[in-house]
PDB file of N, CA and C in Angstrom:
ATOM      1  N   UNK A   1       5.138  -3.895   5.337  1.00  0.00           N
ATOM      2  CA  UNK A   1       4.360  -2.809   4.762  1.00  0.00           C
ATOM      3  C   UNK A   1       3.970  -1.848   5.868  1.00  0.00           C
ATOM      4  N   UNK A   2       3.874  -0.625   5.627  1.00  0.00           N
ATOM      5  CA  UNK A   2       3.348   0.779   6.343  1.00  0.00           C
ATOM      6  C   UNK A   2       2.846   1.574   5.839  1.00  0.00           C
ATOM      7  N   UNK A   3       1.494   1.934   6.255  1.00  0.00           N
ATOM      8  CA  UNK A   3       1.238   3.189   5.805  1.00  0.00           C
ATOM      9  C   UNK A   3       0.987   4.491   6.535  1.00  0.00           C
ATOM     10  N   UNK A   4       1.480   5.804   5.831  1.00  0.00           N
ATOM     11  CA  UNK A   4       1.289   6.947   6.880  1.00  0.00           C
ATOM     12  C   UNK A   4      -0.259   7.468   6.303  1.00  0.00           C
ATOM     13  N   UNK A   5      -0.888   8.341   6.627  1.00  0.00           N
ATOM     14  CA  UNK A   5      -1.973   8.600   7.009  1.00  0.00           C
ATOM     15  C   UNK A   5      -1.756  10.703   6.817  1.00  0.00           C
ATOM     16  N   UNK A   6      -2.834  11.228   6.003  1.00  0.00           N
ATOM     17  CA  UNK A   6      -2.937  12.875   5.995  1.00  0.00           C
ATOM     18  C   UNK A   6      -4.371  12.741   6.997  1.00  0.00           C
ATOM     19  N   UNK A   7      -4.869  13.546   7.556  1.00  0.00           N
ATOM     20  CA  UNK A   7      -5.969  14.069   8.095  1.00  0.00           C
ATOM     21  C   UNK A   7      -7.038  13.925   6.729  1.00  0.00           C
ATOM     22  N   UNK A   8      -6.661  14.154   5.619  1.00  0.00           N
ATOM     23  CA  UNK A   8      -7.567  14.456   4.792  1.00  0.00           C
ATOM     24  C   UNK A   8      -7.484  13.122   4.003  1.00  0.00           C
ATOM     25  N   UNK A   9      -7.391  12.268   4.350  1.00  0.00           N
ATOM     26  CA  UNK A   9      -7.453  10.657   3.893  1.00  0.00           C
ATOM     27  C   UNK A   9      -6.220  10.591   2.824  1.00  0.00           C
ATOM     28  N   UNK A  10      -5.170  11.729   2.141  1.00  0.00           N
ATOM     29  CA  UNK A  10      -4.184  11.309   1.685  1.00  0.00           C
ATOM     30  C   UNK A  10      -3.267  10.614   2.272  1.00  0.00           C
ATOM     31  N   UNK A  11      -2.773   9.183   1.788  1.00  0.00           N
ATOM     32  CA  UNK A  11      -1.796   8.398   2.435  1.00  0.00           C
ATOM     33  C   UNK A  11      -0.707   7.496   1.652  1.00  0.00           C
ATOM     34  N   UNK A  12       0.265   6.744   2.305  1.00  0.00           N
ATOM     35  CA  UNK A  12       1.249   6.798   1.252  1.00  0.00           C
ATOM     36  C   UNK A  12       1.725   5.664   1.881  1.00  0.00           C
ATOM     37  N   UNK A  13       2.185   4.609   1.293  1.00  0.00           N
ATOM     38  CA  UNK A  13       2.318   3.035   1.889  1.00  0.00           C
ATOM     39  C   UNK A  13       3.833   2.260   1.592  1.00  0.00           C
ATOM     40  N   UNK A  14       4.432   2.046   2.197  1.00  0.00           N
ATOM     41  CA  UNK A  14       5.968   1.647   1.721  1.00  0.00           C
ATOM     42  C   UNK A  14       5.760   0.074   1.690  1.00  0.00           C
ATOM     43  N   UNK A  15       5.257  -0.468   0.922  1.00  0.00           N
ATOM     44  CA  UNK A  15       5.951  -1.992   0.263  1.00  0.00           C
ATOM     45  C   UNK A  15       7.274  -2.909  -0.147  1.00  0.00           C
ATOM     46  N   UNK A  16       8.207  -2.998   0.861  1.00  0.00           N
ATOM     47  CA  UNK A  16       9.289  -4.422   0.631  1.00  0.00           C
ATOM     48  C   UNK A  16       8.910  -5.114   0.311  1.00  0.00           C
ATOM     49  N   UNK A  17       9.377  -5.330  -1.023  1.00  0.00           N
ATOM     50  CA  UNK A  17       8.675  -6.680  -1.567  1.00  0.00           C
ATOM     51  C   UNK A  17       9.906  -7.517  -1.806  1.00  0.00           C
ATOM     52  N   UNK A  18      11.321  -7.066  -1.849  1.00  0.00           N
ATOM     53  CA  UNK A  18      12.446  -8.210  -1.635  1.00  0.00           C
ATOM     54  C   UNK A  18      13.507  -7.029  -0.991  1.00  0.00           C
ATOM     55  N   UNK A  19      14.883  -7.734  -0.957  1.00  0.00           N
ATOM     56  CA  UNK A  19      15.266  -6.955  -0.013  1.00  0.00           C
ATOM     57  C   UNK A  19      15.926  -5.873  -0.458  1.00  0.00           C
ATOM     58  N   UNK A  20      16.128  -4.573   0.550  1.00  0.00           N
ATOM     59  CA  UNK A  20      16.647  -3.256  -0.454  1.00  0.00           C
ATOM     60  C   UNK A  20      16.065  -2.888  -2.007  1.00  0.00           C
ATOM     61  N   UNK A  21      14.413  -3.031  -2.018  1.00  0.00           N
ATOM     62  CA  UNK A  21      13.900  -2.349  -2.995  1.00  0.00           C
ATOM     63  C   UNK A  21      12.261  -2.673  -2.165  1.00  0.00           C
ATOM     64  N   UNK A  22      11.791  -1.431  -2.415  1.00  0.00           N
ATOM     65  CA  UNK A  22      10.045  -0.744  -1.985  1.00  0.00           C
ATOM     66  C   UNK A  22       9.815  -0.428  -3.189  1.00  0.00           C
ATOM     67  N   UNK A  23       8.200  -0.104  -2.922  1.00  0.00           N
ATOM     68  CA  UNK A  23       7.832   0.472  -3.415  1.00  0.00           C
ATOM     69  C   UNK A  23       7.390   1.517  -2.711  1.00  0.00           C
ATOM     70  N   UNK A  24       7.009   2.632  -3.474  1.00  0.00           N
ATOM     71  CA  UNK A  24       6.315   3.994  -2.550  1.00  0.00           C
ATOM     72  C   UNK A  24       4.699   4.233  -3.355  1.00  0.00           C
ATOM     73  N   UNK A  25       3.695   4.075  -2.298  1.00  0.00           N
ATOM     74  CA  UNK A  25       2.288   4.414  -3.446  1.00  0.00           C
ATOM     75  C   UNK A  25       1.701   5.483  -2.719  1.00  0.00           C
ATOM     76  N   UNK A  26       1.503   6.562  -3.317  1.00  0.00           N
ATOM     77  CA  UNK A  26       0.718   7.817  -2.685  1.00  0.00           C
ATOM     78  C   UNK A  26      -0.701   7.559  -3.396  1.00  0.00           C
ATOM     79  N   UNK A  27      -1.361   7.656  -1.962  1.00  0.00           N
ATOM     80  CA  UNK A  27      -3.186   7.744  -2.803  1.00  0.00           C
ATOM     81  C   UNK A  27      -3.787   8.711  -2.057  1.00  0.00           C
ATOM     82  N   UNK A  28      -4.873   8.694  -2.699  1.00  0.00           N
ATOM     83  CA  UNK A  28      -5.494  10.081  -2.301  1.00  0.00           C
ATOM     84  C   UNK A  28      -7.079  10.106  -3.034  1.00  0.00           C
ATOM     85  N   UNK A  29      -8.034  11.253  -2.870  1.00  0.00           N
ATOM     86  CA  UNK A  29      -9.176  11.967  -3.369  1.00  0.00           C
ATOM     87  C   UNK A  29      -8.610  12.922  -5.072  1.00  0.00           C
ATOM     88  N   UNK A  30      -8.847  12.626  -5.849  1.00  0.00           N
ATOM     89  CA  UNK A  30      -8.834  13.622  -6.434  1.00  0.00           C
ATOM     90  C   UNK A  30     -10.240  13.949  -7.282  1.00  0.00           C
ATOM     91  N   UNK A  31      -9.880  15.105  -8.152  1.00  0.00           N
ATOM     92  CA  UNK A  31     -11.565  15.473  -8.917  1.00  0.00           C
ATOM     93  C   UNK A  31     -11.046  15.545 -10.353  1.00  0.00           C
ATOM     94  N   UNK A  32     -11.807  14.663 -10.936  1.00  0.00           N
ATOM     95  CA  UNK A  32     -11.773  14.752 -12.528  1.00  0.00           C
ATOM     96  C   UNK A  32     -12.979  15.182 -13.280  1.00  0.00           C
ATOM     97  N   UNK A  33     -13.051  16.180 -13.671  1.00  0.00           N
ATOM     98  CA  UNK A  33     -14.728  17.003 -14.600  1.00  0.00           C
ATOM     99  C   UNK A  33     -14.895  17.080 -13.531  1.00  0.00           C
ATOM    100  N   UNK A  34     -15.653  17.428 -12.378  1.00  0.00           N
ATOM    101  CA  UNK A  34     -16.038  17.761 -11.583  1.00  0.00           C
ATOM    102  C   UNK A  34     -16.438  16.560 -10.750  1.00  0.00           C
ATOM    103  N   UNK A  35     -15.801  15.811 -10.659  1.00  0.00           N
ATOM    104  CA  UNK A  35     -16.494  14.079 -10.492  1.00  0.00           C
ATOM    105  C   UNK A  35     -15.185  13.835  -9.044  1.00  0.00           C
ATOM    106  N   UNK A  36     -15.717  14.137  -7.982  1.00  0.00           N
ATOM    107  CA  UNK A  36     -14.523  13.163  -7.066  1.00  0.00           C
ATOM    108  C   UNK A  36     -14.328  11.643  -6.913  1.00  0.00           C
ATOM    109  N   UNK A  37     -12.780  11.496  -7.500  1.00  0.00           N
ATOM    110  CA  UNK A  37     -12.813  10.159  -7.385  1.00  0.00           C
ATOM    111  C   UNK A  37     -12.059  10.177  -6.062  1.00  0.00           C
ATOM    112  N   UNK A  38     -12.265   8.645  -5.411  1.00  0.00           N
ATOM    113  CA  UNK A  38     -11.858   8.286  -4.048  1.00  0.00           C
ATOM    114  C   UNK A  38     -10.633   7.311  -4.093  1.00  0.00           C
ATOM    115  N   UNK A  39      -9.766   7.481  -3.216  1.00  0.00           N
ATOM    116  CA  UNK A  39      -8.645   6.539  -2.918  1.00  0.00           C
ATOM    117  C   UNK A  39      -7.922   5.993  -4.780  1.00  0.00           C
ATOM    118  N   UNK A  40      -7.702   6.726  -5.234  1.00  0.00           N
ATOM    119  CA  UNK A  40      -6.556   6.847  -6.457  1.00  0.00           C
ATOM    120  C   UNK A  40      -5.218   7.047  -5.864  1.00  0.00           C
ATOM    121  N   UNK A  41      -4.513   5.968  -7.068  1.00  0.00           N
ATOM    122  CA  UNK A  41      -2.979   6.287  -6.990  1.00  0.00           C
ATOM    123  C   UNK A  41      -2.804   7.241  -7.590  1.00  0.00           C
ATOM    124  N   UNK A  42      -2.318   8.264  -6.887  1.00  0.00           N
ATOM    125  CA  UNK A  42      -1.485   9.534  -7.074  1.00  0.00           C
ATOM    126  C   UNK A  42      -0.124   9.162  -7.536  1.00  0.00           C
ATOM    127  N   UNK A  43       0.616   8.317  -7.097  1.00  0.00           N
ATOM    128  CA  UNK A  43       2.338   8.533  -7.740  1.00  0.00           C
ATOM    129  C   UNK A  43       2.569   6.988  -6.940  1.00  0.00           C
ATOM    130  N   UNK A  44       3.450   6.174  -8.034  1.00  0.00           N
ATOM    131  CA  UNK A  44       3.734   5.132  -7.625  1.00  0.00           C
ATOM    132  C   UNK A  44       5.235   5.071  -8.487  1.00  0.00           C
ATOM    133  N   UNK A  45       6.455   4.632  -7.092  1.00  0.00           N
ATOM    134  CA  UNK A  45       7.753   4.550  -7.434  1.00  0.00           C
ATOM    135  C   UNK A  45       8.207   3.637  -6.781  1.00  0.00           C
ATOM    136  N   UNK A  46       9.182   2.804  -7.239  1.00  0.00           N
ATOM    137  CA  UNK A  46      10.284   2.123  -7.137  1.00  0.00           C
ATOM    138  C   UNK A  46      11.264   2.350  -6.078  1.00  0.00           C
ATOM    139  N   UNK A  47      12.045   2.014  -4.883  1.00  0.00           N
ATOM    140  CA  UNK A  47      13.563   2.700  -4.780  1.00  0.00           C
ATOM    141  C   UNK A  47      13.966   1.077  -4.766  1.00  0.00           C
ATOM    142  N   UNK A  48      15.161   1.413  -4.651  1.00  0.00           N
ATOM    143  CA  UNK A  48      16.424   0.493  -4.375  1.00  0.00           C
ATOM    144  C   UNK A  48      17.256   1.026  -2.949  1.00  0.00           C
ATOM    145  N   UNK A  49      16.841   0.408  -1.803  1.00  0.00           N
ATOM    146  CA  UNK A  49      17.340   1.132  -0.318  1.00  0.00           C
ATOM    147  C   UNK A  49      17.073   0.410   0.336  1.00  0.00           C
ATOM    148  N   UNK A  50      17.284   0.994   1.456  1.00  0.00           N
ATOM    149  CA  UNK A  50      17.182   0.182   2.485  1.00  0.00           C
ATOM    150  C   UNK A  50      15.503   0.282   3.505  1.00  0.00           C
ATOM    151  N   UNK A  51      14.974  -0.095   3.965  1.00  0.00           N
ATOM    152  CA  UNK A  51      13.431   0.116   3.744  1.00  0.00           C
ATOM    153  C   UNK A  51      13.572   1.449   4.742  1.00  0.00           C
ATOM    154  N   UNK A  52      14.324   1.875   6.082  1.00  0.00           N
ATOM    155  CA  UNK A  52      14.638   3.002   6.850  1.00  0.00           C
ATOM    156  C   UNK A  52      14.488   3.952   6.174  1.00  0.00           C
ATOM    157  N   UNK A  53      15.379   4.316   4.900  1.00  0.00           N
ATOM    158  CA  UNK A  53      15.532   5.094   3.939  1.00  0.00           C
ATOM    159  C   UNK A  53      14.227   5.153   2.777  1.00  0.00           C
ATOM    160  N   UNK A  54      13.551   4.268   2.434  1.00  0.00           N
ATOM    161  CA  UNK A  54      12.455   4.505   1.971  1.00  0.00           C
ATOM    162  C   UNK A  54      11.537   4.941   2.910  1.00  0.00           C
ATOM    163  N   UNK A  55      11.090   4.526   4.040  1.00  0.00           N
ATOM    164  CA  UNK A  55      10.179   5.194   4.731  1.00  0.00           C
ATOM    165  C   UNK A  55      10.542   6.736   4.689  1.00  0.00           C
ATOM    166  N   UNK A  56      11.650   7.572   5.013  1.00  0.00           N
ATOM    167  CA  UNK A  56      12.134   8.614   4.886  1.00  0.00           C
ATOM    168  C   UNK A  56      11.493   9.447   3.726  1.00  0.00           C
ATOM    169  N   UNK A  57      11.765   9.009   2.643  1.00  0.00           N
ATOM    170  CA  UNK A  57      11.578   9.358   1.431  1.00  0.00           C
ATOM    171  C   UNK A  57       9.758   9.342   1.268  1.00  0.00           C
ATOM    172  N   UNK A  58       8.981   7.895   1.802  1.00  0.00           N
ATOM    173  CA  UNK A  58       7.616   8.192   1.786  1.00  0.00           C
ATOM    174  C   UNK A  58       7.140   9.678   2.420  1.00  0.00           C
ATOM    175  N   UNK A  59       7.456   9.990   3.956  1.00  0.00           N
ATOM    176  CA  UNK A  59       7.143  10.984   4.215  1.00  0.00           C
ATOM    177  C   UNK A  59       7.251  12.184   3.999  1.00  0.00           C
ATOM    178  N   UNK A  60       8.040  12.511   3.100  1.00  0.00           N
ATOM    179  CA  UNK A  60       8.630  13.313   2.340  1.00  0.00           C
ATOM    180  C   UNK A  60       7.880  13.419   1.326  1.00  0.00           C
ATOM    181  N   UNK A  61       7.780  13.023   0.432  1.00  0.00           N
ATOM    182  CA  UNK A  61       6.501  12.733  -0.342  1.00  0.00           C
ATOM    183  C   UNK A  61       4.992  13.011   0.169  1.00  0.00           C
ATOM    184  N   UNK A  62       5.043  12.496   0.769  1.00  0.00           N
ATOM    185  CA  UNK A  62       3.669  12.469   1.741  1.00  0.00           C
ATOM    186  C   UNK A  62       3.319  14.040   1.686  1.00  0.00           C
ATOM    187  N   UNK A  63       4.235  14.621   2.560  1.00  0.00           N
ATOM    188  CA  UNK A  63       4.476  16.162   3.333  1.00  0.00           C
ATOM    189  C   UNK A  63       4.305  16.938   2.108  1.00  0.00           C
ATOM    190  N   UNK A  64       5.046  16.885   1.299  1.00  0.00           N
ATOM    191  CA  UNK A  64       5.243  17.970  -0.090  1.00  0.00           C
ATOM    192  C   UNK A  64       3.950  17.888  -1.701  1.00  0.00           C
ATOM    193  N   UNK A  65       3.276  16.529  -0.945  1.00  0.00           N
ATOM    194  CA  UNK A  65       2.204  16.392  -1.816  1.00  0.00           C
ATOM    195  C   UNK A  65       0.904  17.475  -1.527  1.00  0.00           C
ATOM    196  N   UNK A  66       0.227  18.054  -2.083  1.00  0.00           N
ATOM    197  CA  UNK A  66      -0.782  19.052  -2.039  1.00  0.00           C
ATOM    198  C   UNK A  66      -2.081  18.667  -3.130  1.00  0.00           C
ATOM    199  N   UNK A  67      -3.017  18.586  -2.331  1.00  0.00           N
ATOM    200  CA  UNK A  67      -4.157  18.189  -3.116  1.00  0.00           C
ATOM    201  C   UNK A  67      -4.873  19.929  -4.047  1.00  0.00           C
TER     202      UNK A  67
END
């Protein structure tokens, strides 16, 4: 397992849980009614890869996510 890290506490964690398949979990701050909630899953996916190639893909994700 790894996780990368935003300045602004968004972060995104690559899970092997058997071989050639992760998971990818983006969490983060968000605001619902005006209510900030803390450390929510933002987007949670599946790959089938090789974990090199999922890390790739986390940061990528990571980068293109916008609060």
């Amino acid at each position: 397992r790894v996780t990368f890290w935003k300045e602004n506490g968004t972060h995104i964690t690559v899970f092997e849980f058997k071989d050639n398949r992760s998971a990818l979990i983006l969490e983060g701050n968000i605001r619902y009614n005006d209510v900030l909630l803390k450390n929510v899953i933002i987007s949670y996916k599946e790959e089938e890869d090789d974990f090199d190639n999922c890390v790739l893909n986390a940061l990528k994700i990571l980068n293109e996510y916008n609060e």
